[in-house]
PDB file of N, CA and C in Angstrom:
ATOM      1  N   UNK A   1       0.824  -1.174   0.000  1.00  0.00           N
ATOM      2  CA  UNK A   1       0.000   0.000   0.000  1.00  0.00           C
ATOM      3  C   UNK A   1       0.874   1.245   0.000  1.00  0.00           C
ATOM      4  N   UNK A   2       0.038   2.107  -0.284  1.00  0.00           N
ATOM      5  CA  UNK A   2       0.602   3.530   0.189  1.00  0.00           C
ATOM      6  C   UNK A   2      -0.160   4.753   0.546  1.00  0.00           C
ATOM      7  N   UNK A   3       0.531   5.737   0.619  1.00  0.00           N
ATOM      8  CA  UNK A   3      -0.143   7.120   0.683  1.00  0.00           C
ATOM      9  C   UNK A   3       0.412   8.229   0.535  1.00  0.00           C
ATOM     10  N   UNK A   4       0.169   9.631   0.336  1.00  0.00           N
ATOM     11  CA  UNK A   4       0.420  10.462   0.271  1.00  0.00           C
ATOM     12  C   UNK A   4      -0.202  11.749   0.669  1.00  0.00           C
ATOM     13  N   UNK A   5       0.367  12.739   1.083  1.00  0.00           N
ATOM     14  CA  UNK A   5      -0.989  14.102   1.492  1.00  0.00           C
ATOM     15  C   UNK A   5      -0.242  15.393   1.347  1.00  0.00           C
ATOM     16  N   UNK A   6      -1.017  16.389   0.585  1.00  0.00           N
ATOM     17  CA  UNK A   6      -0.242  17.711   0.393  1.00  0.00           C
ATOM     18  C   UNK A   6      -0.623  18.563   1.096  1.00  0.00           C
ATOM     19  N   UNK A   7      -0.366  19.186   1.993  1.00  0.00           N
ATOM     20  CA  UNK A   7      -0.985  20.548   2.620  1.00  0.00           C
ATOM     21  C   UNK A   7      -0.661  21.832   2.245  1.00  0.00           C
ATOM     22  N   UNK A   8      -1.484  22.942   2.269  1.00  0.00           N
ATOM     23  CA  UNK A   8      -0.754  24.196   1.908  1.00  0.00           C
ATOM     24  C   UNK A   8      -1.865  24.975   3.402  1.00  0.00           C
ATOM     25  N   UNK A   9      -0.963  25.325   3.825  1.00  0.00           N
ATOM     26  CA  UNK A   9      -1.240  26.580   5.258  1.00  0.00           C
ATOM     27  C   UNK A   9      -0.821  28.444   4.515  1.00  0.00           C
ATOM     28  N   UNK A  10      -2.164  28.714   4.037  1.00  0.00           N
ATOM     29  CA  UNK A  10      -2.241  30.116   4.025  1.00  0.00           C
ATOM     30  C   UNK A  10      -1.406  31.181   5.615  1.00  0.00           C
ATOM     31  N   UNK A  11      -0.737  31.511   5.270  1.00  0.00           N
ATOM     32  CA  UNK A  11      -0.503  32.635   6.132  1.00  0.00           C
ATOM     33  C   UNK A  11      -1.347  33.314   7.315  1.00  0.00           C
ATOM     34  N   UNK A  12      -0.880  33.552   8.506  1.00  0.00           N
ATOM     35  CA  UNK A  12      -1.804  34.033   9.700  1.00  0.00           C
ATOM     36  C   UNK A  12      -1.096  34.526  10.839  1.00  0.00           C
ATOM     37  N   UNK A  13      -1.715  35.338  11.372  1.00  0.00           N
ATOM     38  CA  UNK A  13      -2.001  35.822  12.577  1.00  0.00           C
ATOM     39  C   UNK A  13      -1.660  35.290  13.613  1.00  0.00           C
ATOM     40  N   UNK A  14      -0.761  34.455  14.602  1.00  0.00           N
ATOM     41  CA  UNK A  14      -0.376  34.127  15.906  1.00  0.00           C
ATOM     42  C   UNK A  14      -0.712  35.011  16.943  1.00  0.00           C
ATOM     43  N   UNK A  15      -1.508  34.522  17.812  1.00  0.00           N
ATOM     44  CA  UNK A  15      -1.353  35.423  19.169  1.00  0.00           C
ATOM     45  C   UNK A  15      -0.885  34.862  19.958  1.00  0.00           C
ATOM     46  N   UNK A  16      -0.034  34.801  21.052  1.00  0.00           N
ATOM     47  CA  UNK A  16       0.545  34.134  22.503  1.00  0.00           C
ATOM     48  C   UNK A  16       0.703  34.962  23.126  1.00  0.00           C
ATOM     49  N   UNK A  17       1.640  34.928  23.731  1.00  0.00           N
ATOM     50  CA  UNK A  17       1.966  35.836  25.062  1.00  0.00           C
ATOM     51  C   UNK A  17       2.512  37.005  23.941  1.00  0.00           C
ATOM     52  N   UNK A  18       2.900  38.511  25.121  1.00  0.00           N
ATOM     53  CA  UNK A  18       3.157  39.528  24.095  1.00  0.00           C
ATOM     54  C   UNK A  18       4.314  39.285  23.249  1.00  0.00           C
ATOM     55  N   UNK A  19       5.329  38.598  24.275  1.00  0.00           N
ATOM     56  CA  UNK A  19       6.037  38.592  23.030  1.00  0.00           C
ATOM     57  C   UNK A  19       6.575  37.026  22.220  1.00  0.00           C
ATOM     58  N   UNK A  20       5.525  36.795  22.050  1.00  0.00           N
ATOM     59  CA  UNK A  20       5.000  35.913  21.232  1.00  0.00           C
ATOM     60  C   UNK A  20       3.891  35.693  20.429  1.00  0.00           C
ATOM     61  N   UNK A  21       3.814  36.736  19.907  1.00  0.00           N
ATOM     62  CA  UNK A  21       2.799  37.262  19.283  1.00  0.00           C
ATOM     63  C   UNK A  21       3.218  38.264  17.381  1.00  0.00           C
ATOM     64  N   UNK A  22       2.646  37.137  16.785  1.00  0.00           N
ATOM     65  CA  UNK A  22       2.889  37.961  15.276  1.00  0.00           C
ATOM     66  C   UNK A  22       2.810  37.192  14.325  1.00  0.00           C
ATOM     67  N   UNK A  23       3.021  37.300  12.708  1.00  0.00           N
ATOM     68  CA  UNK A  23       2.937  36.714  11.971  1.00  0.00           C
ATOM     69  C   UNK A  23       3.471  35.404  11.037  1.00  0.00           C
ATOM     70  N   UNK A  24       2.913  34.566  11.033  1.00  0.00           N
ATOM     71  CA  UNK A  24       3.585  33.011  10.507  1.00  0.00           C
ATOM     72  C   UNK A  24       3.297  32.890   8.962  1.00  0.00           C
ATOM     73  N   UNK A  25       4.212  32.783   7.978  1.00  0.00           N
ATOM     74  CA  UNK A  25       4.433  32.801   7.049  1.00  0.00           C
ATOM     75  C   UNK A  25       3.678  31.393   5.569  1.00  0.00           C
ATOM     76  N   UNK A  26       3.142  31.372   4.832  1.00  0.00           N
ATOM     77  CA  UNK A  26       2.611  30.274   4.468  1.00  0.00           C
ATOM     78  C   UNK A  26       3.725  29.151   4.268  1.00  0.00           C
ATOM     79  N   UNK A  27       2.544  27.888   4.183  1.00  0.00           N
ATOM     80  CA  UNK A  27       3.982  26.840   3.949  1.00  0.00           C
ATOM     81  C   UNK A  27       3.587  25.966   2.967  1.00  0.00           C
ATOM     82  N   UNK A  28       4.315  25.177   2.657  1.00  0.00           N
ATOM     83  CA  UNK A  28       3.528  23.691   1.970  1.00  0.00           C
ATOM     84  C   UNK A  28       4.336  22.256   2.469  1.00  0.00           C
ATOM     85  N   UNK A  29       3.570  21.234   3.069  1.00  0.00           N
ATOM     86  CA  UNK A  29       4.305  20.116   3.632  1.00  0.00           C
ATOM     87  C   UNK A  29       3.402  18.811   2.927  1.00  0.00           C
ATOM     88  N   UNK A  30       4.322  18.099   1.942  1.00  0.00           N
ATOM     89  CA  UNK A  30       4.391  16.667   1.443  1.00  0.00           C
ATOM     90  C   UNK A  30       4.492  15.238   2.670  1.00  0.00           C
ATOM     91  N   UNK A  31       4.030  14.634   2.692  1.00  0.00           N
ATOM     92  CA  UNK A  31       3.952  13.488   3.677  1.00  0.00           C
ATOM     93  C   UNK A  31       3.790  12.105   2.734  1.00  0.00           C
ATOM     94  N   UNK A  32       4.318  11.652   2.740  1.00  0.00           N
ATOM     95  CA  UNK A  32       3.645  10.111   1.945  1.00  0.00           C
ATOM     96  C   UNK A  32       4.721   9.056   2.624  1.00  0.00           C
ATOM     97  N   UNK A  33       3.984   7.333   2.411  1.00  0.00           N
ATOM     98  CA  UNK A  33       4.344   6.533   2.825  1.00  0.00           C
ATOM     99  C   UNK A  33       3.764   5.226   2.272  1.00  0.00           C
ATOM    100  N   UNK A  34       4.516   4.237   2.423  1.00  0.00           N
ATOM    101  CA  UNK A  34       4.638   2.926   1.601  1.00  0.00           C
ATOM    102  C   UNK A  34       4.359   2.106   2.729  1.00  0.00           C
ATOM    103  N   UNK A  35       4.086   0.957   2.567  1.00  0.00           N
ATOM    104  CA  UNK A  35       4.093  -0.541   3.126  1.00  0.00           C
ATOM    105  C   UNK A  35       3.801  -1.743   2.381  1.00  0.00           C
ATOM    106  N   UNK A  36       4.501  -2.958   2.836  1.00  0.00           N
ATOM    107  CA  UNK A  36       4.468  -3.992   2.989  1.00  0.00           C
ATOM    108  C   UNK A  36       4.288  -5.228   3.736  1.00  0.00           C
ATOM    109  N   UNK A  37       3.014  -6.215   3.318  1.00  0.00           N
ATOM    110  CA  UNK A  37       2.505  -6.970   4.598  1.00  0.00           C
ATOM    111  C   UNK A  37       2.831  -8.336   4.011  1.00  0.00           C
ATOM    112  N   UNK A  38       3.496  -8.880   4.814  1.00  0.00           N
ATOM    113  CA  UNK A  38       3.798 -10.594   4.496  1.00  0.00           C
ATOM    114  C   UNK A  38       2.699 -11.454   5.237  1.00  0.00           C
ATOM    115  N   UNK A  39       1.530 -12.031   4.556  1.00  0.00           N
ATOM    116  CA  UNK A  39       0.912 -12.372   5.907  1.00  0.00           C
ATOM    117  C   UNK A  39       1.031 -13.668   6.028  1.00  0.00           C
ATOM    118  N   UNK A  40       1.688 -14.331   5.434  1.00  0.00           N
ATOM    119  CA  UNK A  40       2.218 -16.007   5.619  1.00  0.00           C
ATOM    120  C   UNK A  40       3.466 -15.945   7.470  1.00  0.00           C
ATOM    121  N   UNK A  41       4.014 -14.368   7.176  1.00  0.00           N
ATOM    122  CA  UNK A  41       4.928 -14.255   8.360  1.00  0.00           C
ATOM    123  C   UNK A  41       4.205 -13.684   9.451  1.00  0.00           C
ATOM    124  N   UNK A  42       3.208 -12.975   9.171  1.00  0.00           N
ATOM    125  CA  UNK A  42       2.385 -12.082  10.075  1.00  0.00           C
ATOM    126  C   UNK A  42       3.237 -10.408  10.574  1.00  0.00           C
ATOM    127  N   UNK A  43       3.708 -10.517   8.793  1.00  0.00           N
ATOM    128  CA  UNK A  43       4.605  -8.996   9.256  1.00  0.00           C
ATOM    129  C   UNK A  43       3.993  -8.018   8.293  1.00  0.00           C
ATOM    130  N   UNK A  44       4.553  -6.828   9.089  1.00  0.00           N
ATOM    131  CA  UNK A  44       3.985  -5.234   8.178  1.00  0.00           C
ATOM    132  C   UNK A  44       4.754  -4.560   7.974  1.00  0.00           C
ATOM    133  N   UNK A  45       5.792  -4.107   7.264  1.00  0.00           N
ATOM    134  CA  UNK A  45       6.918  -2.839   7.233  1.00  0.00           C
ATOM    135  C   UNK A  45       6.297  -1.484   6.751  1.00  0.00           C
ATOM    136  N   UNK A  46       6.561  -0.563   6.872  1.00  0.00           N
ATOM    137  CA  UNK A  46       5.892   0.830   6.831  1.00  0.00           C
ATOM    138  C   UNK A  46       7.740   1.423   6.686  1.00  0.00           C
ATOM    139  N   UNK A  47       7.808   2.347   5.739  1.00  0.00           N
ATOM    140  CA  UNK A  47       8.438   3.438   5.833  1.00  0.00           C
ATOM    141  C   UNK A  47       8.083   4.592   5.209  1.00  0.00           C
ATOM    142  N   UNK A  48       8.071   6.114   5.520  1.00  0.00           N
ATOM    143  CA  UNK A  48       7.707   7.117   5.405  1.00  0.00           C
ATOM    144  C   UNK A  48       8.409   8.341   5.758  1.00  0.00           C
ATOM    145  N   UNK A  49       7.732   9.363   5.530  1.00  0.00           N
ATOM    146  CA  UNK A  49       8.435  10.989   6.111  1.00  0.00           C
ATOM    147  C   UNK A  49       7.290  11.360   6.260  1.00  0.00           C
ATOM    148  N   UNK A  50       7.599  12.378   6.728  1.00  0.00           N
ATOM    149  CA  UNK A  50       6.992  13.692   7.327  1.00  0.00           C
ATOM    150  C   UNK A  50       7.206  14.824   6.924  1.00  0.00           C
ATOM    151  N   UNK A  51       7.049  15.765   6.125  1.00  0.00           N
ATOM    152  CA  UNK A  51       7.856  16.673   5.298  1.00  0.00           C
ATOM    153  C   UNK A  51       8.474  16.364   4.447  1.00  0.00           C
ATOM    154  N   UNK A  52       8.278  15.601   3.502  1.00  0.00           N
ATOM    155  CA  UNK A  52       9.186  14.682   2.782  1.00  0.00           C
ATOM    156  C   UNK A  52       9.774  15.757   2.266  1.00  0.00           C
ATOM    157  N   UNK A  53       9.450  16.539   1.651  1.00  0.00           N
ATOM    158  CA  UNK A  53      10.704  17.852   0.687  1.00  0.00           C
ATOM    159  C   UNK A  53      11.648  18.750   1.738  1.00  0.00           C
ATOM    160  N   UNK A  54      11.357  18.758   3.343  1.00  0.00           N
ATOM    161  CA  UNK A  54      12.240  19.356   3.949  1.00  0.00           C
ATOM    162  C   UNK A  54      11.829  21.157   4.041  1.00  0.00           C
ATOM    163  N   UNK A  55      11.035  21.065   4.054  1.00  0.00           N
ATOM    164  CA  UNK A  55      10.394  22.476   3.821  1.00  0.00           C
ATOM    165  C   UNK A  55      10.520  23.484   5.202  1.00  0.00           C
ATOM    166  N   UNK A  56      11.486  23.850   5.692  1.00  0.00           N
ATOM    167  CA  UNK A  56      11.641  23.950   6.810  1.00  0.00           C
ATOM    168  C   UNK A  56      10.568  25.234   7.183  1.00  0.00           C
ATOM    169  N   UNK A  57       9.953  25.234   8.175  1.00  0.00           N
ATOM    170  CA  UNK A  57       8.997  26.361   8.720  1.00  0.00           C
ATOM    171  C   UNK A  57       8.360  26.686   9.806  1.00  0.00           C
ATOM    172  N   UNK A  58       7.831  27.874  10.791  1.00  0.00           N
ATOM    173  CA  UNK A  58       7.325  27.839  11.930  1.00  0.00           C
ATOM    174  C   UNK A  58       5.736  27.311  11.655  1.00  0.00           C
ATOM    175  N   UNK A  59       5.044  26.937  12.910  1.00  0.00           N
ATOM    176  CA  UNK A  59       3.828  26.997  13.178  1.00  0.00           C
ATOM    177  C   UNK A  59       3.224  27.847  14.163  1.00  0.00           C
ATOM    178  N   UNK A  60       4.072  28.224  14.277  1.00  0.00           N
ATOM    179  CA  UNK A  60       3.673  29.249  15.653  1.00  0.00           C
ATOM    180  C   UNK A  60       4.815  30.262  16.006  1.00  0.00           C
ATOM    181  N   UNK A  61       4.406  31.782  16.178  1.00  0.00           N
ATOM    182  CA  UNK A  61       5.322  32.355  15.964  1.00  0.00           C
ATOM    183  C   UNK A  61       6.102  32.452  17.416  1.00  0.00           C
ATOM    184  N   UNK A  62       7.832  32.749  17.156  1.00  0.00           N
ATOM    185  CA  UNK A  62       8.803  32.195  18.351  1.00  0.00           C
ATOM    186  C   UNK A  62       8.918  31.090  18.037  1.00  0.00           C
ATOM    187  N   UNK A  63       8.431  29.973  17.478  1.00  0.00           N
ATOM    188  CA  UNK A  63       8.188  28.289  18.127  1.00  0.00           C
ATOM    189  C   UNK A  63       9.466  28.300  17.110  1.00  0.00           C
ATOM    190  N   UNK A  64      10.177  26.790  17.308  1.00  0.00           N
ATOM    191  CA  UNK A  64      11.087  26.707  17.051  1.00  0.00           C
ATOM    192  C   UNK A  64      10.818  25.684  14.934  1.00  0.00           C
ATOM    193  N   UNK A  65      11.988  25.770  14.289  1.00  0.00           N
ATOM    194  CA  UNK A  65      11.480  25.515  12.939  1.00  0.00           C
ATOM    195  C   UNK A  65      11.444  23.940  12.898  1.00  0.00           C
ATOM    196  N   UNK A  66      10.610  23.750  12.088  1.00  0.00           N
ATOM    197  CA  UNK A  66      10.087  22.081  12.142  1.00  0.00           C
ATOM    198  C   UNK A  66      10.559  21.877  10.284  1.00  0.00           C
ATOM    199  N   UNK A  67      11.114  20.717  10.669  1.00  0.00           N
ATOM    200  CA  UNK A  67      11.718  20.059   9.482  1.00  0.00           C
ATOM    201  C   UNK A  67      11.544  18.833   8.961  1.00  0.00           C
ATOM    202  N   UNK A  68      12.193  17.912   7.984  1.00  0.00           N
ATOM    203  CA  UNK A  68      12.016  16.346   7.784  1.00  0.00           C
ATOM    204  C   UNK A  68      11.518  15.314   9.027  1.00  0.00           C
ATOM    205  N   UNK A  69      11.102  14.365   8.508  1.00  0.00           N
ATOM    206  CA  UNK A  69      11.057  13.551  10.168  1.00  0.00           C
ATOM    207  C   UNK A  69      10.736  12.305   9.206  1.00  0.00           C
ATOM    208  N   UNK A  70      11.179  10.857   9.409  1.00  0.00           N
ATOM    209  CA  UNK A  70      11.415   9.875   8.637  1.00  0.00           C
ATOM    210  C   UNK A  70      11.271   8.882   9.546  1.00  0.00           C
ATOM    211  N   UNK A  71      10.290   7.884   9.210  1.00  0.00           N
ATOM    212  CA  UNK A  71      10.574   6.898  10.072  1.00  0.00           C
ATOM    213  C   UNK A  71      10.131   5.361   9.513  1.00  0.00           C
ATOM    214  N   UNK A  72      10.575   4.262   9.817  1.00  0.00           N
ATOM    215  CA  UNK A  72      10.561   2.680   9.547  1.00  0.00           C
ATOM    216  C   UNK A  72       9.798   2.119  10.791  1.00  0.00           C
ATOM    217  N   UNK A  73       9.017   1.400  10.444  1.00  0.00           N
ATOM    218  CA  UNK A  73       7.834   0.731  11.589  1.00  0.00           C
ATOM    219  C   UNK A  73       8.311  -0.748  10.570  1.00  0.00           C
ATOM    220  N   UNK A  74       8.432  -1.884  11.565  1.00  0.00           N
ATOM    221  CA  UNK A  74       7.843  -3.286  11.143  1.00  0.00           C
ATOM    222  C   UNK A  74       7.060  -3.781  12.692  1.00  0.00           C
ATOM    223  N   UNK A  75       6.146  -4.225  11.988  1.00  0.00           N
ATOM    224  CA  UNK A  75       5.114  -4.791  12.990  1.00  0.00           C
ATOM    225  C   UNK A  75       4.959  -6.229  13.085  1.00  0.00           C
ATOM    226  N   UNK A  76       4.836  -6.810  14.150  1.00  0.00           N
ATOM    227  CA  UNK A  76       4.546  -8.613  13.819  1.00  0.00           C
ATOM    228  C   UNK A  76       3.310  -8.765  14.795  1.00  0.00           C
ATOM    229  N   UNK A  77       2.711  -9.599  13.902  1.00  0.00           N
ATOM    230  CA  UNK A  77       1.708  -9.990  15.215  1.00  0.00           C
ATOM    231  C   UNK A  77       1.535 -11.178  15.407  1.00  0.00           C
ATOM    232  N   UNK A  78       1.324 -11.351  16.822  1.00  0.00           N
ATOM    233  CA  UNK A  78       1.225 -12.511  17.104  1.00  0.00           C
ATOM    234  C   UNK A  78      -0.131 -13.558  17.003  1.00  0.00           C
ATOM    235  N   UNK A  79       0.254 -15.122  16.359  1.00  0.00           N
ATOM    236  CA  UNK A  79      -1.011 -15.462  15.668  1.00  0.00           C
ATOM    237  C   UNK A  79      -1.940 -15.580  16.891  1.00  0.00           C
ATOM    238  N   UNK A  80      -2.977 -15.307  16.393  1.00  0.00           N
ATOM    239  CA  UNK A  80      -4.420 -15.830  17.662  1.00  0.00           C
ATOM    240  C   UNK A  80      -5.291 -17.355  17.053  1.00  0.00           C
ATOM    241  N   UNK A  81      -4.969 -17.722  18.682  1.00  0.00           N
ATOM    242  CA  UNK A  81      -5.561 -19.201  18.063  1.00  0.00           C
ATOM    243  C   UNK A  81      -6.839 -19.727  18.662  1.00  0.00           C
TER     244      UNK A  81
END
């Protein structure tokens, strides 16, 4: 299987504390992800990102910049009898 998802965040307004308070810039963040299920083994592998293009950007103004994030899952389960 797989997936994929595009977001685009229009530009806005932050309020927090005073001085944390002001404007966050638009962004666009790619996400997609693959898997594979063996079910003779009772396994699942998953690998993916999070930002897949690296789009580095705030969500909140002050907050610190959020970037790639990548990760590998294999799952096994155990048979039920």
């Amino acid at each position: 299987g797989y997936g994929a998802n595009y977001k685009w965040v229009d530009n806005y307004f932050w309020e927090g504390s005073p001085q944390f308070t002001g404007p966050v810039p638009s962004f666009v963040v790619v996400d997609a992800q693959i898997n594979y299920t063996l079910k003779k083994q009772n396994l699942n592998f998953k690998i993916g990102a999070s930002n897949l293009l690296n789009n580095e950007h705030i969500e909140a103004y002050g907050g610190p910049m959020i970037g790639r994030m990548m990760y590998i899952n294999i799952l096994y389960e155990l048979k039920k009898e």
